[in-house]
Structures are given as structure tokens and as C-alpha cells.
Protein backbone atom coordinates (compact mmCIF):
# COMPACT_ATOMS: atom_id res chain seq x y z
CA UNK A 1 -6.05 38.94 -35.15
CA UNK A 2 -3.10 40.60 -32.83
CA UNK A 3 -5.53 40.76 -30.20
CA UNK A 4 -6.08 37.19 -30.39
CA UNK A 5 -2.68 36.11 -30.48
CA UNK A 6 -1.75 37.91 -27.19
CA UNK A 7 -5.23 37.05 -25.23
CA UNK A 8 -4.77 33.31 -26.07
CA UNK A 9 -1.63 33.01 -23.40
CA UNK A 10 -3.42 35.10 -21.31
CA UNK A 11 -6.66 33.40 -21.17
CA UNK A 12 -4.61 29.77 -20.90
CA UNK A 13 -2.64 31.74 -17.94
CA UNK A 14 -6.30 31.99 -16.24
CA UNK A 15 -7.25 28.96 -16.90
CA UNK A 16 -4.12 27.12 -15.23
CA UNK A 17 -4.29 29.44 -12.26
CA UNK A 18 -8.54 28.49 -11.71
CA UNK A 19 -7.48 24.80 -12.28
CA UNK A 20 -5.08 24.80 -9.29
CA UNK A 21 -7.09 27.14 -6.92
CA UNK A 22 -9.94 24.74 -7.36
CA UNK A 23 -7.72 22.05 -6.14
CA UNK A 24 -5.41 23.83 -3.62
CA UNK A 25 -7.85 22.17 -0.62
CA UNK A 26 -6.91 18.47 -1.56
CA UNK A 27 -4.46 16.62 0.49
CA UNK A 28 -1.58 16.55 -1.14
CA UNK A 29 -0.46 13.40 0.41
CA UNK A 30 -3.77 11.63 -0.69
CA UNK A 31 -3.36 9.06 -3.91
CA UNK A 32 -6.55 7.69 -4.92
CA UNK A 33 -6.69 4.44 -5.78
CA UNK A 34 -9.24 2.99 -8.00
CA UNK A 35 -9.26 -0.32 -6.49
CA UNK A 36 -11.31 0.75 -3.50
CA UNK A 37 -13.60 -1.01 -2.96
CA UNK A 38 -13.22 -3.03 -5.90
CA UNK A 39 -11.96 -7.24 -5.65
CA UNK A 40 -8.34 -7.75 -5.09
CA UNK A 41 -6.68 -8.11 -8.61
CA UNK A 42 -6.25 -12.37 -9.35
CA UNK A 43 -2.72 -13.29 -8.56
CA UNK A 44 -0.49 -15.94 -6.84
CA UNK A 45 2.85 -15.52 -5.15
CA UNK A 46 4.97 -18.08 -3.95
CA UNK A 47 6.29 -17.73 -0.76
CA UNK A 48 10.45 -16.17 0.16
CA UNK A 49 12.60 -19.59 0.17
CA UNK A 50 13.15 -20.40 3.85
CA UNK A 51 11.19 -18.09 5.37
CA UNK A 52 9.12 -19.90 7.17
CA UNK A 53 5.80 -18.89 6.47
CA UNK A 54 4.03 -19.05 2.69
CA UNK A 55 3.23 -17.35 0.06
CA UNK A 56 -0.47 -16.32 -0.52
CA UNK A 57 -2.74 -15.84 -3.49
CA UNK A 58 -6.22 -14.07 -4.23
CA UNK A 59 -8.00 -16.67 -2.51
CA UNK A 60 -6.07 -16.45 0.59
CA UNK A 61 -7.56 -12.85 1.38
CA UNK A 62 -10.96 -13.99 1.95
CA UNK A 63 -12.83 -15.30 4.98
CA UNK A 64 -10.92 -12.19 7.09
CA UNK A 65 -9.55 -9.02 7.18
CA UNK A 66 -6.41 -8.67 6.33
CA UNK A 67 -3.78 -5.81 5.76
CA UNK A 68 -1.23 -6.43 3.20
CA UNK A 69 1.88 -4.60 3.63
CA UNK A 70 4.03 -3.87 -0.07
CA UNK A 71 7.90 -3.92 1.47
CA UNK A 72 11.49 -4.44 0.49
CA UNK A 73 14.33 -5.17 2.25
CA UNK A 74 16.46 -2.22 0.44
CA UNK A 75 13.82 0.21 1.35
CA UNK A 76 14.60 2.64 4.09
CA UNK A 77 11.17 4.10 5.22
CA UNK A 78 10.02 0.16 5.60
CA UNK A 79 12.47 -0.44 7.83
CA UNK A 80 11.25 2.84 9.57
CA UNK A 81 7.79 1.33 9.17
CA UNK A 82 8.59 -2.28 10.27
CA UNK A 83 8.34 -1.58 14.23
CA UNK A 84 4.75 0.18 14.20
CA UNK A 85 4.01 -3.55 11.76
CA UNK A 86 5.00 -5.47 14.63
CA UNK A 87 3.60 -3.34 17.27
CA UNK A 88 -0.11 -3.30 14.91
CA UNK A 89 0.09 -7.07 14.39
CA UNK A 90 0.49 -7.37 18.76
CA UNK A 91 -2.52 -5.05 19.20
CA UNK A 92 -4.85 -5.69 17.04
CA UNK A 93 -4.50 -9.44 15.99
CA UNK A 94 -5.27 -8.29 12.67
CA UNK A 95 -3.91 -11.12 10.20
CA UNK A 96 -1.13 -9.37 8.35
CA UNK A 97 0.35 -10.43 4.58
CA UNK A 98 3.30 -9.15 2.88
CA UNK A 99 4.45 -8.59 -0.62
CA UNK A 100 8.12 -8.55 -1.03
CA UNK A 101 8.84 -6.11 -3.63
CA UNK A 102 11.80 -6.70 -6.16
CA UNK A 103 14.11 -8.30 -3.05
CA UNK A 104 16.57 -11.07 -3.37
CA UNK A 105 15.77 -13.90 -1.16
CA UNK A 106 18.39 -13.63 1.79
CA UNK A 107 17.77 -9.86 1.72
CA UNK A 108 14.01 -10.46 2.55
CA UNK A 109 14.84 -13.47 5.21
CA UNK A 110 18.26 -11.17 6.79
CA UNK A 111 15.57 -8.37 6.92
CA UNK A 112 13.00 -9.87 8.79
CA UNK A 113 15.50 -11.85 10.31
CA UNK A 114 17.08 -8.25 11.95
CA UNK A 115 13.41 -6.32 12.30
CA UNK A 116 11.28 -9.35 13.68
CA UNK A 117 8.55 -10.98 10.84
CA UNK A 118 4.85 -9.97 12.10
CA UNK A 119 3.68 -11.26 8.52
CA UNK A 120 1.17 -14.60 8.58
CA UNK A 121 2.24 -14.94 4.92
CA UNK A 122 4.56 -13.40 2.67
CA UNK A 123 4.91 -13.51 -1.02
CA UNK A 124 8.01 -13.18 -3.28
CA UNK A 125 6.97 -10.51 -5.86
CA UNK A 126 10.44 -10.27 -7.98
CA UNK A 127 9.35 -9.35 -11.25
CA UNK A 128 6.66 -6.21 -9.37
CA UNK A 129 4.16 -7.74 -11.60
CA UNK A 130 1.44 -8.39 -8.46
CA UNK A 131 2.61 -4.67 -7.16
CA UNK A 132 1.65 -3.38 -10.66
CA UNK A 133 -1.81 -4.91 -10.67
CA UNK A 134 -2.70 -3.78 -7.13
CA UNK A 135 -1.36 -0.21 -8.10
CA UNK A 136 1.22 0.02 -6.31
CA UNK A 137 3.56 3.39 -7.04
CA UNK A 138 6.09 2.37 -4.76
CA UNK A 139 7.20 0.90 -1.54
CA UNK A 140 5.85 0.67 1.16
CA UNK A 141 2.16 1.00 0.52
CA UNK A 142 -0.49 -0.52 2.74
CA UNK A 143 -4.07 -1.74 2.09
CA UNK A 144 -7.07 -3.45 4.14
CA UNK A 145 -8.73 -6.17 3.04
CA UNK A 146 -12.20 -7.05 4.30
CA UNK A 147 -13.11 -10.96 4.24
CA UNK A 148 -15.08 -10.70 0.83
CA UNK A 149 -11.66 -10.05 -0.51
CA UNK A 150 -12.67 -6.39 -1.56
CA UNK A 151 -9.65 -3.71 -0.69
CA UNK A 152 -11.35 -1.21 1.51
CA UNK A 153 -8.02 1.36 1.93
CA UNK A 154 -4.67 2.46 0.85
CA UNK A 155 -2.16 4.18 2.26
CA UNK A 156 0.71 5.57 0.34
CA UNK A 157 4.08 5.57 2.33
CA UNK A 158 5.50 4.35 5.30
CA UNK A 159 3.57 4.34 8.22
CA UNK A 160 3.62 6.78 10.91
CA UNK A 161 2.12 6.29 14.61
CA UNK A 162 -0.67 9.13 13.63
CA UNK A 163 -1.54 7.55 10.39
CA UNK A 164 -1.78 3.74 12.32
CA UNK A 165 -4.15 5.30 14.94
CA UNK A 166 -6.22 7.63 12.81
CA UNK A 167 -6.78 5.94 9.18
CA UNK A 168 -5.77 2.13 9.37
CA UNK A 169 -6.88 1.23 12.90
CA UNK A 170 -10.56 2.68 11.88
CA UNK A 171 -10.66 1.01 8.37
CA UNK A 172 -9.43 -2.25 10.12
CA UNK A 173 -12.83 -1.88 11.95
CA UNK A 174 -14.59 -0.83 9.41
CA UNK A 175 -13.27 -4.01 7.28
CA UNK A 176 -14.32 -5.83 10.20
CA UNK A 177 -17.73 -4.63 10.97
């Protein structure tokens, strides 16, 4: 029985240390989503007051690809992100959507205002309950679209020049073709 008692820590110790081997080749950076390639979740947003462009529901994200961008205005790696938006939205004429994450109205509008708007549509999400349903963990995230209205990608975190050309670029043509 003493032998057991002092093996069973031992034998967990193993255990947690084959666990984490097994898994010490994953991307660490990589959050699965389980909405790939599932529908987008059924929602409606109305649009930031005085934007200038609307808000956008499920049915809005069929008929094309689209990316849809998860932002807020008090978010510092969006604004980091919000140049390579504008920049994707000039190249590849992709149609681009935001949600507006937990912002205040005249932050949103003074933020875009400051950074440039490349969004076709943006929707006021103040009470994160859209974010929650597509999964979000936190801001910014990015997904594609394709025009069946099935989310085909997700990136986690802002949006570097490498991640652009290498992962959303491609899934923007996959989407697409």
C-alpha cells in the first residue's frame, strides 16, 4: 500500500510530461475554432450612429466573400492592425465588414474618423453578445466568409503583413474559388 501511495504522483508526473510532449509540435499561436466551416451564427447588428455606412446581419454575408474584422476603438493592436485593413481592402477589393466590439459610439466614428474606415458595413456590437456567438476570445480577431455564408478561417490577433500575405490572402481565394 506505501508503494502505491508514492508511485501514484509519480505515474501522474509521467503522464503530464507524455501529454505535453505529444503536443509540444502545435502552434502555439493557433486557436481552433469550431465554426469552420460551419454557417455564420444568426444575428443582426445595427449599424454605429452616424457612421455612414450600416449595420449588417446574417443575411448580409451571403452572395460574396467577405472578411469580417472584430475591432474596438480602445484596442491598441487594432489600431496597429487598421493600416494593413485599409491597405487589404485597396488590393484585393475584398468586401470588408466590421464588428465594433463593446465601443461607445463617437469612439468608433473618432476612430475611424483618425485611421480611415475601409469597412462596407459596420455593426455596433455593445453588449459582445454577436462576438460571443461567433467565438470571439478577444479583439481583434478576423474571419473569411465565403458567399454561402459558411466561415472558412480565423485568425486570432491583430494582423501582421506575414499573416495578410500567407493565411488570409490564400483563404480569401480559397473563399472565392
Amino acid at each position: 500500500m506505501r508503494y502505491a501511495l508514492f508511485g501514484l504522483p509519480l505515474i501522474a508526473l509521467v503522464a503530464l510530461v507524455a501529454v505535453f510532449a505529444f503536443s509540444i509540435d502545435r502552434d502555439p499561436g493557433l486557436v481552433r475554432s469550431v465554426l469552420i466551416d460551419k454557417p455564420v451564427p444568426t444575428f443582426a447588428m445595427p449599424a454605429v450612429p452616424e457612421l455612414g455606412v450600416p449595420g449588417f446581419d446574417t443575411a448580409a454575408l451571403m452572395g460574396e466573400v467577405t472578411v469580417v474584422n472584430v475591432f474596438a476603438s480602445w484596442c491598441i493592436p487594432c489600431r496597429d492592425e487598421h493600416p494593413l485593413l485599409v491597405a487589404l481592402k485597396e488590393v484585393s477589393g475584398v468586401r470588408l465588414f466590421g464588428i465594433n466590439q463593446s465601443d461607445a459610439p463617437e469612439n468608433a466614428r473618432a476612430f475611424l474618423a483618425e485611421l480611415g474606415n475601409p469597412y462596407d458595413a459596420v455593426g455596433a456590437d455593445r453588449d459582445r453578445r454577436v462576438s460571443i456567438d461567433w467565438g470571439v476570445y478577444g479583439v481583434p480577431e478576423t474571419f473569411v466568409v465565403d458567399a454561402k455564408g459558411i466561415i472558412t478561417f480565423k485568425h486570432v490577433g491583430p494582423l501582421t503583413p506575414r499573416d495578410i500575405e500567407t493565411e488570409l490572402l490564400p483563404a480569401i481565394e480559397m473563399a472565392r474559388g
